[in-house]
Protein backbone atom coordinates (compact mmCIF):
# COMPACT_ATOMS: atom_id res chain seq x y z
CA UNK A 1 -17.94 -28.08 84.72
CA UNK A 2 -16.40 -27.49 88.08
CA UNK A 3 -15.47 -24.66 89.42
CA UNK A 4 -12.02 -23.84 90.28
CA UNK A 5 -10.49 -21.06 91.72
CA UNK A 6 -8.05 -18.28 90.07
CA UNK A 7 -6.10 -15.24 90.78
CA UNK A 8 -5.99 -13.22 87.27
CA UNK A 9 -2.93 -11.02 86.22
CA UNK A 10 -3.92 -8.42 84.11
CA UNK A 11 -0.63 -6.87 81.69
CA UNK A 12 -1.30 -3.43 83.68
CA UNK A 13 -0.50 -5.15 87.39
CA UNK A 14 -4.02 -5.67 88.43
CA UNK A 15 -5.78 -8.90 90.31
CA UNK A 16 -8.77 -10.53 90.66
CA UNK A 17 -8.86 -13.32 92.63
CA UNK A 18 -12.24 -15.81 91.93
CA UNK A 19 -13.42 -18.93 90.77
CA UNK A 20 -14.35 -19.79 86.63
CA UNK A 21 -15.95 -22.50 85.06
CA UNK A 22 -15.46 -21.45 81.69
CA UNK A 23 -11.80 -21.17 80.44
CA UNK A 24 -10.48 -22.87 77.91
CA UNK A 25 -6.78 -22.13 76.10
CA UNK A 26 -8.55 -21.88 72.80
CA UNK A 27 -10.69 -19.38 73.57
CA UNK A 28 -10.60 -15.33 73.53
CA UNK A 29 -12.58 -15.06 76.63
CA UNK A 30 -13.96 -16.27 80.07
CA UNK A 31 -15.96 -15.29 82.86
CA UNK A 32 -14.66 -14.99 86.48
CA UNK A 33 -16.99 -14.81 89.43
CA UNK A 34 -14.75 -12.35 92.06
CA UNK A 35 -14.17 -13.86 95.29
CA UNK A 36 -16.14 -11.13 97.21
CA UNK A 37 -18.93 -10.43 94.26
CA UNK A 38 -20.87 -6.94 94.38
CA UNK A 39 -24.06 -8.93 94.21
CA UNK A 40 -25.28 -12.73 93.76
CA UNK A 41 -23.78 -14.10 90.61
CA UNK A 42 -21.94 -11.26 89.55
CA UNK A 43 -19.74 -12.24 86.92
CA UNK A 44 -16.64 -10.15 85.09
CA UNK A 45 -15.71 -10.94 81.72
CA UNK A 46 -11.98 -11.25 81.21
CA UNK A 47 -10.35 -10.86 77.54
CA UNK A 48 -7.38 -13.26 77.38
CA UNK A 49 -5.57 -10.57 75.26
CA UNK A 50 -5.51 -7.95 78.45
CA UNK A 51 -3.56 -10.67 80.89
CA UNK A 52 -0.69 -11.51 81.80
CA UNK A 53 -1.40 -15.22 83.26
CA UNK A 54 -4.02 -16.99 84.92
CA UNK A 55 -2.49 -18.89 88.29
CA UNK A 56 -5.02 -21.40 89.65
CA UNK A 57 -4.40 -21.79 92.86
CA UNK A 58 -5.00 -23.90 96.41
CA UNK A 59 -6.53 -20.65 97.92
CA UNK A 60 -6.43 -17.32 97.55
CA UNK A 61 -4.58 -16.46 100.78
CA UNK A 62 -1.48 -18.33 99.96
CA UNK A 63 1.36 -18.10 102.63
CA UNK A 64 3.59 -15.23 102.18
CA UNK A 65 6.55 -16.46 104.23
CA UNK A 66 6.60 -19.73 102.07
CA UNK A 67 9.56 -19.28 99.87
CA UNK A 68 8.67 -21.47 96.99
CA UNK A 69 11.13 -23.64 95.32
CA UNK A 70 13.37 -22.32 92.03
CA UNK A 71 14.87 -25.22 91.29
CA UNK A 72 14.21 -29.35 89.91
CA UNK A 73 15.58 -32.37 92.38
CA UNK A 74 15.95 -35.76 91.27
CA UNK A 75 12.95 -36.76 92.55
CA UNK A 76 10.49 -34.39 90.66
CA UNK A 77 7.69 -35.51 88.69
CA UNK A 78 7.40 -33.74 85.68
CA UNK A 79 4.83 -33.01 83.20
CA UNK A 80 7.04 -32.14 80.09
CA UNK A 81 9.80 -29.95 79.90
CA UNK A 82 11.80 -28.31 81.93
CA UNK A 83 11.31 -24.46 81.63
CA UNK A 84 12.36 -20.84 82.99
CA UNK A 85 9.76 -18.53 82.13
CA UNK A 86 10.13 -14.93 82.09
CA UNK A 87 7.56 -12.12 81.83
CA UNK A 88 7.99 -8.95 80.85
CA UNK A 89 7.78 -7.69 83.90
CA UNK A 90 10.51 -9.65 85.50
CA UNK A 91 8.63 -12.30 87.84
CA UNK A 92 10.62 -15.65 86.87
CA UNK A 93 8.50 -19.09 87.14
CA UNK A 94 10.59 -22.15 86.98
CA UNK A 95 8.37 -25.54 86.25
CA UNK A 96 7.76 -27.85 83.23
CA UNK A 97 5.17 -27.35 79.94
CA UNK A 98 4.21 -30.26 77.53
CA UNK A 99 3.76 -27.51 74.90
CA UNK A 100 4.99 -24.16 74.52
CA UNK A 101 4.57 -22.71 71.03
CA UNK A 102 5.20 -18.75 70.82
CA UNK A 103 1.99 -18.71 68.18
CA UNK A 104 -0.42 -19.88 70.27
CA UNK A 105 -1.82 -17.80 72.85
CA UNK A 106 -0.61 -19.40 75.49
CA UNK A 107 0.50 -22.40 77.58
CA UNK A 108 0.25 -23.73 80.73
CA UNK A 109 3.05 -24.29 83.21
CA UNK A 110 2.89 -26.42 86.18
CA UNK A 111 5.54 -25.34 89.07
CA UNK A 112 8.66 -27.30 89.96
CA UNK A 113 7.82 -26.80 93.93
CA UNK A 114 4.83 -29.39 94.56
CA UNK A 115 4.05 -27.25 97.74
CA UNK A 116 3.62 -23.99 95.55
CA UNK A 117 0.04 -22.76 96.15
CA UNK A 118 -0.21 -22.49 92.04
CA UNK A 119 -1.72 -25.58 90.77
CA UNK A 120 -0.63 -24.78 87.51
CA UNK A 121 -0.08 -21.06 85.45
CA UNK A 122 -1.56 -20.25 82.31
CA UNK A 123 1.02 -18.00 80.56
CA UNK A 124 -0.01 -15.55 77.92
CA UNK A 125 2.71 -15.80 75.34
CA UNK A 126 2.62 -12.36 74.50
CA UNK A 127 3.33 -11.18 78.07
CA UNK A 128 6.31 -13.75 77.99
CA UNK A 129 9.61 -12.09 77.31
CA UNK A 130 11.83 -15.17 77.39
CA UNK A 131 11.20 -19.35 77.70
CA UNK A 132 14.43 -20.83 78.76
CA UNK A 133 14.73 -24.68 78.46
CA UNK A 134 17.04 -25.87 81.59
């Protein structure tokens, strides 16, 4: 599997930025491999119940004068529905889902701005305060 690279919210604010080859949505648990590593093939082993999202990203640098886009044009392609997702600790993401259930334990979200350095967002449901449909 390839790897790809994520920055990991953790529910208490922290972030690890690295690369996985090992998550799947079904499953309780992956392994990251930090961007700067301790030691050759260090590896940390992240609990899906302790996050608050996964964002895989372009890079890890991002561009923190780019004001990314809020809202859909015309033109958009979407992937599902139109959502406004809301954590519990305010940050808004506005994109489209093809399946958010509230039981599962989580879904992904793919941005509305196509020039958003997220990819797509893996949401934890349970860190999720409110899923607005626009």
């Amino acid at each position: 599997m390839e790897r790809v690279k994520v920055v990991v919210h953790f529910a208490d604010h922290r972030i690890i930025k690295g690369f996985t080859q090992d998550f799947f949505p079904n499953k309780h648990l992956f392994h990251l491999y930090p961007e700067n590593p301790a030691g050759p093939g260090d590896s940390v082993e992240i609990m899906i119940k302790d996050l608050k999202a996964i964002f895989f990203v372009r890079d890890f640098q991002g561009n923190a004068h780019y004001r990314e886009r809020k809202e859909f044009q015309e033109t958009d392609q979407l992937q599902g529905r139109k959502v406004a997702v809301t954590f519990f600790d305010g940050e808004v993401i506005v994109g489209s889902t093809l399946g958010y259930d509230p039981n599962r334990p989580g879904f992904f979200l793919f941005p509305v701005d196509p020039q958003s350095n997220n990819l797509r967002v893996f949401c934890i449901s349970k860190a999720v305060k409110d899923v607005r449909y626009l």
